[in-house]
C-alpha atoms as a PDB file:
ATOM      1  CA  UNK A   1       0.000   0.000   0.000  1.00  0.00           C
ATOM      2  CA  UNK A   2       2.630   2.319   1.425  1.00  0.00           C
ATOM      3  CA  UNK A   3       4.661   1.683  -2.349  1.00  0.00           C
ATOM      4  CA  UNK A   4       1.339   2.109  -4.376  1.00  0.00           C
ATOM      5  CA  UNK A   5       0.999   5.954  -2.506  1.00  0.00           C
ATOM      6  CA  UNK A   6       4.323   6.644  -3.365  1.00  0.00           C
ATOM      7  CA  UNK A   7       3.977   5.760  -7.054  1.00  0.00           C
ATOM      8  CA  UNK A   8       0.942   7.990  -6.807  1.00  0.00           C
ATOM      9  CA  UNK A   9       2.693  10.743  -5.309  1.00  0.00           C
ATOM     10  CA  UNK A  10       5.030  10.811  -8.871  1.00  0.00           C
ATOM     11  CA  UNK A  11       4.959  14.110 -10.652  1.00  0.00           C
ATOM     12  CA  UNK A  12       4.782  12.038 -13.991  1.00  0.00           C
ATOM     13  CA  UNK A  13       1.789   9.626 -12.454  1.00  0.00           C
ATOM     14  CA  UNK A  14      -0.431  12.893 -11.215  1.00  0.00           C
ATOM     15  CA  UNK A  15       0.273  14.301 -14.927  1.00  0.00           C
ATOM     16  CA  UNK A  16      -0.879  11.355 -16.569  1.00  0.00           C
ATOM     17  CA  UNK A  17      -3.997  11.058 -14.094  1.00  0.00           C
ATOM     18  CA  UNK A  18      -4.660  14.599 -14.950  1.00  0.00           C
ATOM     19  CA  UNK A  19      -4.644  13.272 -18.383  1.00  0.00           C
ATOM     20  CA  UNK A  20      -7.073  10.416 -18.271  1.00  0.00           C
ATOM     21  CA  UNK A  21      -9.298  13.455 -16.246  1.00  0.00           C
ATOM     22  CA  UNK A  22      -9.291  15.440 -19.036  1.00  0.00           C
ATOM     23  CA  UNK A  23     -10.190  13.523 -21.239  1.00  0.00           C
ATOM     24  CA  UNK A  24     -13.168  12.010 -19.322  1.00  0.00           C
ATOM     25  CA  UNK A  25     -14.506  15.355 -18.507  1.00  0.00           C
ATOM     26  CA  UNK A  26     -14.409  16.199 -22.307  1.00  0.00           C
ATOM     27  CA  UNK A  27     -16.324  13.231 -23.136  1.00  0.00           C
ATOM     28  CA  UNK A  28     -18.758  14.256 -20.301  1.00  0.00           C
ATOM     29  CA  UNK A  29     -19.247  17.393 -21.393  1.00  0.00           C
ATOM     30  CA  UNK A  30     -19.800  16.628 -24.897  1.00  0.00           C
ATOM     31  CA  UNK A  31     -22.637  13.817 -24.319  1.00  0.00           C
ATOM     32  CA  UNK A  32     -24.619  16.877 -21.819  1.00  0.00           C
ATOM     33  CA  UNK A  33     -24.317  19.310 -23.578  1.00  0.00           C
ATOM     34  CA  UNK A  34     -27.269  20.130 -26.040  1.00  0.00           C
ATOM     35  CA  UNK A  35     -26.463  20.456 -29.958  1.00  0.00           C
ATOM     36  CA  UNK A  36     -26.628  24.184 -30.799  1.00  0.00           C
ATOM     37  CA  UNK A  37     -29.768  24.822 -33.084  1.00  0.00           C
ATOM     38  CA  UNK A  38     -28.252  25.800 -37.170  1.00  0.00           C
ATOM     39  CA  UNK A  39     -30.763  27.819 -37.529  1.00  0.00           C
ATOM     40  CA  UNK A  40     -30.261  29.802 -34.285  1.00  0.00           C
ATOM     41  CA  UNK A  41     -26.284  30.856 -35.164  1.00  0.00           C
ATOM     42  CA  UNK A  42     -26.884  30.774 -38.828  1.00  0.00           C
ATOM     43  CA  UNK A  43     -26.646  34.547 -39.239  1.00  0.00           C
ATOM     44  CA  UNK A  44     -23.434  34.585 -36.868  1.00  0.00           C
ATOM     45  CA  UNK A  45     -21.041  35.221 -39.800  1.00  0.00           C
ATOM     46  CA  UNK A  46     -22.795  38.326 -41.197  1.00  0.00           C
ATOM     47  CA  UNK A  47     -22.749  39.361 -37.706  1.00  0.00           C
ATOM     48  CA  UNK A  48     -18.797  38.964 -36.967  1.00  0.00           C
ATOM     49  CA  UNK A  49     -17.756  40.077 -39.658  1.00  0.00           C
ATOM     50  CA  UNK A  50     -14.361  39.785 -40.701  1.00  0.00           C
ATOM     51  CA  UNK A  51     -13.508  38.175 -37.239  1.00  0.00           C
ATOM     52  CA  UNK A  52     -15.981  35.324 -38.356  1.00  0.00           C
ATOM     53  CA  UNK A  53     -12.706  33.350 -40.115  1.00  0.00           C
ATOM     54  CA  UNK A  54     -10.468  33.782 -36.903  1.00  0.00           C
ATOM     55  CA  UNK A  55     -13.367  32.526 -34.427  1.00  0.00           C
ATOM     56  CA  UNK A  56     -13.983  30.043 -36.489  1.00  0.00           C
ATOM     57  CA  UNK A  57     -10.678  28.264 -36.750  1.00  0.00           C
ATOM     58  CA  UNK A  58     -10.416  28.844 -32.897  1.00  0.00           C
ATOM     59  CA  UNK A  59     -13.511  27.917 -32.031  1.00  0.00           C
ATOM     60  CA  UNK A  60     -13.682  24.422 -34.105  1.00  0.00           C
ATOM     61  CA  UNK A  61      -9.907  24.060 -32.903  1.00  0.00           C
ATOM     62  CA  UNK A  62     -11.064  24.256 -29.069  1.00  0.00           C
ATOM     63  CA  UNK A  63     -14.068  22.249 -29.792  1.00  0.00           C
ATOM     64  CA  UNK A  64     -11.918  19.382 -31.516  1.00  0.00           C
ATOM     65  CA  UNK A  65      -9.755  18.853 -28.571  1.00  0.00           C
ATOM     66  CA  UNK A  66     -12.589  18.764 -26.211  1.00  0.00           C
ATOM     67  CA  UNK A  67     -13.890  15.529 -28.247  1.00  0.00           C
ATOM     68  CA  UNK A  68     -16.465  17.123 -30.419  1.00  0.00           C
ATOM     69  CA  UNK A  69     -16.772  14.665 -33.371  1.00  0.00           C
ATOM     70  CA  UNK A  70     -14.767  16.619 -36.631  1.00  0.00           C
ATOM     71  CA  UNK A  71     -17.661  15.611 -38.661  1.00  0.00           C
ATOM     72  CA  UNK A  72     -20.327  17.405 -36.994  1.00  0.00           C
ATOM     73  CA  UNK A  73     -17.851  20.836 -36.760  1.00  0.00           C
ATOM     74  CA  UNK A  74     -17.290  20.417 -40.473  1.00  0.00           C
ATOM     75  CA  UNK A  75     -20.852  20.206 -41.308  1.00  0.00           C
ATOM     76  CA  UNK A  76     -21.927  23.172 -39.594  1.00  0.00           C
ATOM     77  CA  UNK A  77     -18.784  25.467 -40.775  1.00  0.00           C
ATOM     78  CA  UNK A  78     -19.665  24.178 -44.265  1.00  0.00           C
ATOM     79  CA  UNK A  79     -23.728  25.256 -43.686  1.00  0.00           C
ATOM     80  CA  UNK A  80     -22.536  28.709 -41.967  1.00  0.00           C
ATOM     81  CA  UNK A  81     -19.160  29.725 -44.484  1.00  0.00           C
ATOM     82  CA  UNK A  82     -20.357  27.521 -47.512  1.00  0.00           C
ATOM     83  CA  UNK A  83     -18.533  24.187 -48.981  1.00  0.00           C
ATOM     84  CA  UNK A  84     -14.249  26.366 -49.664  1.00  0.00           C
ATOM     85  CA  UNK A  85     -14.364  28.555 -46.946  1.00  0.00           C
ATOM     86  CA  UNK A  86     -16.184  25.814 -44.754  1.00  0.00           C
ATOM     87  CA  UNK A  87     -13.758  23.036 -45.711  1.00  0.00           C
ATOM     88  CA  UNK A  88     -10.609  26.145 -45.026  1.00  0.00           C
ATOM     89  CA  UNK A  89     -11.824  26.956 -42.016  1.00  0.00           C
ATOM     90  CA  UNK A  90     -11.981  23.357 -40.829  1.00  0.00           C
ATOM     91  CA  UNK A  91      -9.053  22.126 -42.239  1.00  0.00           C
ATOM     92  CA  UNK A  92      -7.089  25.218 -39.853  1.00  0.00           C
ATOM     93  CA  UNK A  93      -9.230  24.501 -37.067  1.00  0.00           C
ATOM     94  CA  UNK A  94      -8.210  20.606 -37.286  1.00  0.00           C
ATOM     95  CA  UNK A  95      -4.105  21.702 -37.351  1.00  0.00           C
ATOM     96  CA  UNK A  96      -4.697  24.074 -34.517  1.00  0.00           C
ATOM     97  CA  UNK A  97      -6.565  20.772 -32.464  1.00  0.00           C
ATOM     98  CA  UNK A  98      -3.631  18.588 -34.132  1.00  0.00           C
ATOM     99  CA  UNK A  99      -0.909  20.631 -32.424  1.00  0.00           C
ATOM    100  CA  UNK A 100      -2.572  21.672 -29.365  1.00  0.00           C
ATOM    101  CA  UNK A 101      -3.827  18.143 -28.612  1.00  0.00           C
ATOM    102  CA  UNK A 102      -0.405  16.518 -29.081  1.00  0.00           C
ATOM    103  CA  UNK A 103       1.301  19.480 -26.875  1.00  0.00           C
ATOM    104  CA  UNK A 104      -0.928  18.616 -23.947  1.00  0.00           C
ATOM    105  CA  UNK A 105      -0.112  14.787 -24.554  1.00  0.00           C
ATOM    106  CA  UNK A 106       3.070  15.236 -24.215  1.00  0.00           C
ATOM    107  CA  UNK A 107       3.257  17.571 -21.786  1.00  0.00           C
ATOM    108  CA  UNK A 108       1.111  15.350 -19.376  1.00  0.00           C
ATOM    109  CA  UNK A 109       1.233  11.407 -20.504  1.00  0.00           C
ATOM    110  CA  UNK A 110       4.830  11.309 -22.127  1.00  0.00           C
ATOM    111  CA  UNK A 111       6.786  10.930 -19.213  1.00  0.00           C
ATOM    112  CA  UNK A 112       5.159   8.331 -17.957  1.00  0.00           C
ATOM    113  CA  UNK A 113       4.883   6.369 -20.905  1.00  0.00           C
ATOM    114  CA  UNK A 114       8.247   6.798 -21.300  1.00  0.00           C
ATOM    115  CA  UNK A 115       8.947   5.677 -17.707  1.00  0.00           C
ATOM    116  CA  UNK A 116       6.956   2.549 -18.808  1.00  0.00           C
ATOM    117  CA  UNK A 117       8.493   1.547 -21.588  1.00  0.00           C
ATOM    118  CA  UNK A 118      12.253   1.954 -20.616  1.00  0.00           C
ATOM    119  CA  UNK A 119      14.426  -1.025 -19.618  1.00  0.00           C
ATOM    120  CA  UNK A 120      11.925  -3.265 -20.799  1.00  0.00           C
ATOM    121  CA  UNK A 121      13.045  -6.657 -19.385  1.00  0.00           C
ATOM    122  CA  UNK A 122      14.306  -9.277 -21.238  1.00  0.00           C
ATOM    123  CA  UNK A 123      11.850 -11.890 -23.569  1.00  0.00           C
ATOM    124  CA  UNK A 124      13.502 -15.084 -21.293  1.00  0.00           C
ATOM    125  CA  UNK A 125      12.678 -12.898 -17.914  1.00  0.00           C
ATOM    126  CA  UNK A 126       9.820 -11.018 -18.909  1.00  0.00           C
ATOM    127  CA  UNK A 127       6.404 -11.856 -16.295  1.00  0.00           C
ATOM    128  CA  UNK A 128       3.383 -11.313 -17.617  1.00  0.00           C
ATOM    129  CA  UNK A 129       3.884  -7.494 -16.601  1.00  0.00           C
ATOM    130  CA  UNK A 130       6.975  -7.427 -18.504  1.00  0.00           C
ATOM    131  CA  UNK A 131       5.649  -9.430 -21.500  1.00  0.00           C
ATOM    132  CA  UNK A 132       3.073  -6.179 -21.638  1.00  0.00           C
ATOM    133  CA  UNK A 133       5.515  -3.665 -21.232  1.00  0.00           C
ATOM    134  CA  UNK A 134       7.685  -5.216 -23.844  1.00  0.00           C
ATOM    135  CA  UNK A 135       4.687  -4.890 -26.574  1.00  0.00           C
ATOM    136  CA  UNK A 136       4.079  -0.963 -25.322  1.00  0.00           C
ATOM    137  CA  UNK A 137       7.650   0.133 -25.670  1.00  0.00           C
ATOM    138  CA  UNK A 138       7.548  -1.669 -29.231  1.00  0.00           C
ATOM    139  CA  UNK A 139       4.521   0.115 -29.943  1.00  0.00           C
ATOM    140  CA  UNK A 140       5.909   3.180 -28.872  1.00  0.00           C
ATOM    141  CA  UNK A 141       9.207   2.817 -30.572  1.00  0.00           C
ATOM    142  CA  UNK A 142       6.643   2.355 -34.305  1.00  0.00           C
ATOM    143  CA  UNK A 143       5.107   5.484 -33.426  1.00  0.00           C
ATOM    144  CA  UNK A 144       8.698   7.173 -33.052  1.00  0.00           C
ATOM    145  CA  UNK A 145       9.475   6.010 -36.180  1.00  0.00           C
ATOM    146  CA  UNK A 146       6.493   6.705 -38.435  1.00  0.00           C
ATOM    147  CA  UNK A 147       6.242   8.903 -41.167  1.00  0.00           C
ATOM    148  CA  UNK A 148       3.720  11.364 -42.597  1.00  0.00           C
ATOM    149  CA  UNK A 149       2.052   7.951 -44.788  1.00  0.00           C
ATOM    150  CA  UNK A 150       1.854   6.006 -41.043  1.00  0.00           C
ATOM    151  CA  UNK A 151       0.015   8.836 -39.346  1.00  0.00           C
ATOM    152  CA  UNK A 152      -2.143   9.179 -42.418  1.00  0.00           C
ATOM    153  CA  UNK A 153      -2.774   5.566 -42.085  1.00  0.00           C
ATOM    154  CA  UNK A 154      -3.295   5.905 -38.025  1.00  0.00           C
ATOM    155  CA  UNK A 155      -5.903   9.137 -38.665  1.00  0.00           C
ATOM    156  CA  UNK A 156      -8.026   6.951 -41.330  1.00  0.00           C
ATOM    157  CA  UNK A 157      -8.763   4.008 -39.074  1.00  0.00           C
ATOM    158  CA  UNK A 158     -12.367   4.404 -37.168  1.00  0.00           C
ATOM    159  CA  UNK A 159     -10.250   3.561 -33.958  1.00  0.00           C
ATOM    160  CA  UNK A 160     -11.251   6.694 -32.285  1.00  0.00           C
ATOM    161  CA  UNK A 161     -11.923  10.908 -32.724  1.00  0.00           C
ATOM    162  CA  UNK A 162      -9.648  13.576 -33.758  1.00  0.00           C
ATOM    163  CA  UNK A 163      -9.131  14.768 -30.301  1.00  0.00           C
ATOM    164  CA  UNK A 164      -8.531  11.086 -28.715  1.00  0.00           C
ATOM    165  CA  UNK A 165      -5.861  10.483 -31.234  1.00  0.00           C
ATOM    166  CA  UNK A 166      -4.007  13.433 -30.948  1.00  0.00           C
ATOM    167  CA  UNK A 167      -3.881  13.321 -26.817  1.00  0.00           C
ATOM    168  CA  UNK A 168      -2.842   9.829 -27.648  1.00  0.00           C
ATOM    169  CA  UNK A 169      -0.105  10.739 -30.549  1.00  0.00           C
ATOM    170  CA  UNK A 170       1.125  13.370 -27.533  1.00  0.00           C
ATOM    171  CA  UNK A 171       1.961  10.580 -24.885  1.00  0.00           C
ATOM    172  CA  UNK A 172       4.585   8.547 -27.720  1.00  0.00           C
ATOM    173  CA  UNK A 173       7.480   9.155 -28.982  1.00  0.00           C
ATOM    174  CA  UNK A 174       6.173  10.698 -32.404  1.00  0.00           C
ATOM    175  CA  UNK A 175       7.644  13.286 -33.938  1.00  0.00           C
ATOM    176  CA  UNK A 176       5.599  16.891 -34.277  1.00  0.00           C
ATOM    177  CA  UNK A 177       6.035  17.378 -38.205  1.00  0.00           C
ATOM    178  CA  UNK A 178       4.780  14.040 -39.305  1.00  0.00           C
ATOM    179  CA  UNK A 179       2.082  14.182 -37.237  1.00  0.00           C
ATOM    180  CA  UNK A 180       1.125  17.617 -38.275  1.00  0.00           C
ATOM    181  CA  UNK A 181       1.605  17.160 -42.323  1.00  0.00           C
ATOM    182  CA  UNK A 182       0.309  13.220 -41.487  1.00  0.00           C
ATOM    183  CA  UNK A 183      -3.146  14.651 -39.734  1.00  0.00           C
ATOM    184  CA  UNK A 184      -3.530  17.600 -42.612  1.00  0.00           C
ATOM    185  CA  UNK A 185      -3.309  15.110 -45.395  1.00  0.00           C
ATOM    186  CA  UNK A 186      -5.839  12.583 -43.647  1.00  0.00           C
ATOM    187  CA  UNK A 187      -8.306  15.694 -43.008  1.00  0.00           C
ATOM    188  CA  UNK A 188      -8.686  17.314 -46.684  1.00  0.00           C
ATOM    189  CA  UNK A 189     -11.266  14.450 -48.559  1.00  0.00           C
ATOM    190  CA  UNK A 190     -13.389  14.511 -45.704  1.00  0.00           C
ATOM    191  CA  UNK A 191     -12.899  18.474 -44.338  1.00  0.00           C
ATOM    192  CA  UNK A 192     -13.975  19.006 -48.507  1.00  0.00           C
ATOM    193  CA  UNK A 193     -16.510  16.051 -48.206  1.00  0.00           C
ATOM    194  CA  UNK A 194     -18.559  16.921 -45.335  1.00  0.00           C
ATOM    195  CA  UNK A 195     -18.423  20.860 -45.943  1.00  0.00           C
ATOM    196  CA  UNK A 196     -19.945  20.314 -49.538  1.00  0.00           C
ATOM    197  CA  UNK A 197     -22.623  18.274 -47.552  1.00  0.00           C
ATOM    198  CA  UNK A 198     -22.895  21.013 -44.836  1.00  0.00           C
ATOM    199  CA  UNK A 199     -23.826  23.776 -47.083  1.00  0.00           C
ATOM    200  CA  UNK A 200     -25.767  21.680 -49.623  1.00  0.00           C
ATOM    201  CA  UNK A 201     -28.152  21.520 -46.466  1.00  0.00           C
ATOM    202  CA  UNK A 202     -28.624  25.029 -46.572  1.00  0.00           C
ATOM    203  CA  UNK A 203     -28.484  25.633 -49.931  1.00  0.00           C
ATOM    204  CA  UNK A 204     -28.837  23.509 -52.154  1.00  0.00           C
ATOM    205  CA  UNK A 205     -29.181  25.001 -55.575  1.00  0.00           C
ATOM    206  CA  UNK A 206     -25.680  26.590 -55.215  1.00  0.00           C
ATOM    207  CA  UNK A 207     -23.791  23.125 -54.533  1.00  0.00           C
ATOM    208  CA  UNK A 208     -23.452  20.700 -57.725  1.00  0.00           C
ATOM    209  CA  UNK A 209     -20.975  17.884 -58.625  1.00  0.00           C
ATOM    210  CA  UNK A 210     -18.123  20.506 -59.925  1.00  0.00           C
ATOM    211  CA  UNK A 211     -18.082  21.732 -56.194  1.00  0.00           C
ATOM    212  CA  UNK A 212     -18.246  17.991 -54.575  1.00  0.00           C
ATOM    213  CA  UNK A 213     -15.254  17.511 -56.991  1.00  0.00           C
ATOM    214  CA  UNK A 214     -12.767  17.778 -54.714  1.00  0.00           C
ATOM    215  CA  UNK A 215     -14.129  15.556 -52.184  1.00  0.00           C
ATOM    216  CA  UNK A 216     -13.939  12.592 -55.335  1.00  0.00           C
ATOM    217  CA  UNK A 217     -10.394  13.741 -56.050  1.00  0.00           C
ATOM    218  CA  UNK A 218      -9.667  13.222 -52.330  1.00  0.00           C
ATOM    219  CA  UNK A 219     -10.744  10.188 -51.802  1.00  0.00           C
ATOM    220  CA  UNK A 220      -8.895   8.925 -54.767  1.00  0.00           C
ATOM    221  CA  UNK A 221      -5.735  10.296 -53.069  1.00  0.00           C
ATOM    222  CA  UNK A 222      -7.212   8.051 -49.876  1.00  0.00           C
ATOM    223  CA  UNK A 223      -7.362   5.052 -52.180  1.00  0.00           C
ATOM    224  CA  UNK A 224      -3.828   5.548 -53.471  1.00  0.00           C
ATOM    225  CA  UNK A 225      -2.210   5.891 -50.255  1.00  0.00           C
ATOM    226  CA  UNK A 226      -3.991   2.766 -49.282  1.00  0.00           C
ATOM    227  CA  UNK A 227      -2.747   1.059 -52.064  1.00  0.00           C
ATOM    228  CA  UNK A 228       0.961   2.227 -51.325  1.00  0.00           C
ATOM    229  CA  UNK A 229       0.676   1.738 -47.889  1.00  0.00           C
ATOM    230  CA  UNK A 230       0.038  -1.613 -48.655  1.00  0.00           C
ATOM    231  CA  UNK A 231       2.630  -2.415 -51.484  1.00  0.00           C
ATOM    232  CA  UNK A 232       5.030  -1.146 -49.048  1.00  0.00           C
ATOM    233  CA  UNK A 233       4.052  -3.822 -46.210  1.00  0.00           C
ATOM    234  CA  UNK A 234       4.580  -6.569 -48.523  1.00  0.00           C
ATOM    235  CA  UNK A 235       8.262  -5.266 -49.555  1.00  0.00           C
ATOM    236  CA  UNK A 236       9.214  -5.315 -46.126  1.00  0.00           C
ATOM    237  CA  UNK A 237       7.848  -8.888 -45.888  1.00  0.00           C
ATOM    238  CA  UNK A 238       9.330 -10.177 -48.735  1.00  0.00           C
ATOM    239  CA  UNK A 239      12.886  -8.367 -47.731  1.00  0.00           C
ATOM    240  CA  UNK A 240      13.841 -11.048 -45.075  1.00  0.00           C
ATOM    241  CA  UNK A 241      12.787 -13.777 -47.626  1.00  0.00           C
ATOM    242  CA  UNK A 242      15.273 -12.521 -50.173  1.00  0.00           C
ATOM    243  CA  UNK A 243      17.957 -11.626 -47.628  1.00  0.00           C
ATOM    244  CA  UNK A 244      18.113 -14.809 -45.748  1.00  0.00           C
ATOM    245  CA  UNK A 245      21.247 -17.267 -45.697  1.00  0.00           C
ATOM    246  CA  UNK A 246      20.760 -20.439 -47.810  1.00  0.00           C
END
C-alpha cells in the first residue's frame, strides 16, 4: 500500500492522471451538452464580420480537442461559411486541435509512458507485466518512427476521434512534423466532403458535382495511399525472404 501511494505521489503519475481526467470530462461534457440549433447561429457570420474566419478556426480548434466529433464541426462550418471557406476553415481549425492536442499529450502522458516503456526486461525474464511492457515500448518505438504515410494511415482508421488520437499521438514518442503534415493530409477528402454536404443543407441550388469535386479527387488520393501503404508492407515482408542465408 505504502509503495502504491508513493507511485501515486510521482509528478509524472499525477500528470498522466490529470490526463485520463481530461479527457473524461471532455467526453462528459460533450454527451450533456445540447447540440446548438443551425438555424439559431446561422446569421453569426454576417454578424462577426471579418472576425468570423479567426473565431472560427479557434472555435472548431477548441471544440476538436474537447472531443467534439470533426464531422459534426465540419458540417456546420460548411452550412454557416459555404462548402471552400467551410472546408478552409476546418481544415485550420483541425491543425490548430492537431498541435494543441499533441502538446498537452506530451506535456502530461509522455513521461510516464516513457517511464513505462524503458528497460523493458528481457523476452527469457519477462512476467506477464513485462511481457506487456515489452509490446508498449515496441509500440511506442513504431510510433517514433512513423512517417507522414503512417500517421495518415493511423488518422483513417475508425479507432477513435480527432481529439482522442491526438492526446494519444502526444503521450509517444512521435515526432511533431509528421504528425502535423500526417493529420492535414488525412483531413482534406473529408474536411472538402462533409463541408460540400454542410452547405448543400442550406443551400442547395448553389452546390453541384463541380463543387463535390474535390471531395472525389480526395478520396482517390485516400485510395492511393492505401494502395501504397500496402505495397510497401509486402516489400518489407518479402525483404527477409530474399535476404536470408541459404
Amino acid at each position: 500500500m505504502s509503495r502504491l501511494r508513493t507511485a501515486l505521489r510521482e509528478p509524472a503519475v499525477i500528470r498522466f492522471v490529470a490526463l485520463l481526467a481530461l479527457i473524461a470530462g471532455c467526453g462528459l461534457l460533450v454527451l450533456l451538452v445540447p447540440r446548438p440549433d443551425l438555424a439559431a447561429v446561422s446569421a453569426l457570420p454576417d454578424r462577426l464580420g471579418p472576425a468570423a474566419p479567426v473565431l472560427a478556426v479557434v472555435v472548431g480548434a477548441v471544440l476538436l480537442t474537447a472531443l467534439v466529433p470533426r464531422t459534426f464541426i465540419t458540417l456546420t462550418w460548411g452550412a454557416l461559411f459555404g462548402p471552400v471557406a467551410g472546408a478552409g476553415y476546418s481544415l485550420a481549425a483541425a491543425a490548430l486541435a492537431a498541435l494543441i492536442g499533441f502538446g498537452v499529450g506530451r506535456w502530461l502522458g509522455r513521461e510516464f509512458v516513457a517511464s513505462r516503456t524503458s528497460a523493458a526486461p528481457p523476452t527469457s525474464l519477462a512476467g506477464r507485466t513485462g511481457r506487456a511492457r515489452q509490446r508498449l515500448a515496441r509500440l511506442d518505438q513504431w510510433f517514433a518512427t512513423q512517417s507522414v504515410l503512417g500517421v495518415i494511415m493511423v488518422r483513417l482508421l475508425p479507432i477513435s476521434g480527432f481529439g482522442m488520437t491526438s492526446y494519444g499521438y502526444g503521450t509517444t514518442g512521435a515526432r511533431l512534423a509528421p504528425f502535423l503534415v500526417g493529420s492535414v493530409l488525412a483531413s482534406t477528402p473529408t474536411a472538402i466532403g462533409y463541408a460540400v454536404l454542410g452547405a448543400a443543407v442550406v443551400a442547395p441550388g448553389e452546390v453541384n458535382l463541380l463543387a463535390a469535386a474535390p471531395a472525389g479527387l480526395g478520396l482517390i488520393a485516400t485510395v492511393a495511399l492505401l494502395v501504397r501503404w500496402r505495397r510497401a508492407v509486402r516489400a518489407d515482408r518479402a525483404a527477409p525472404e530474399l535476404t536470408a542465408p541459404r
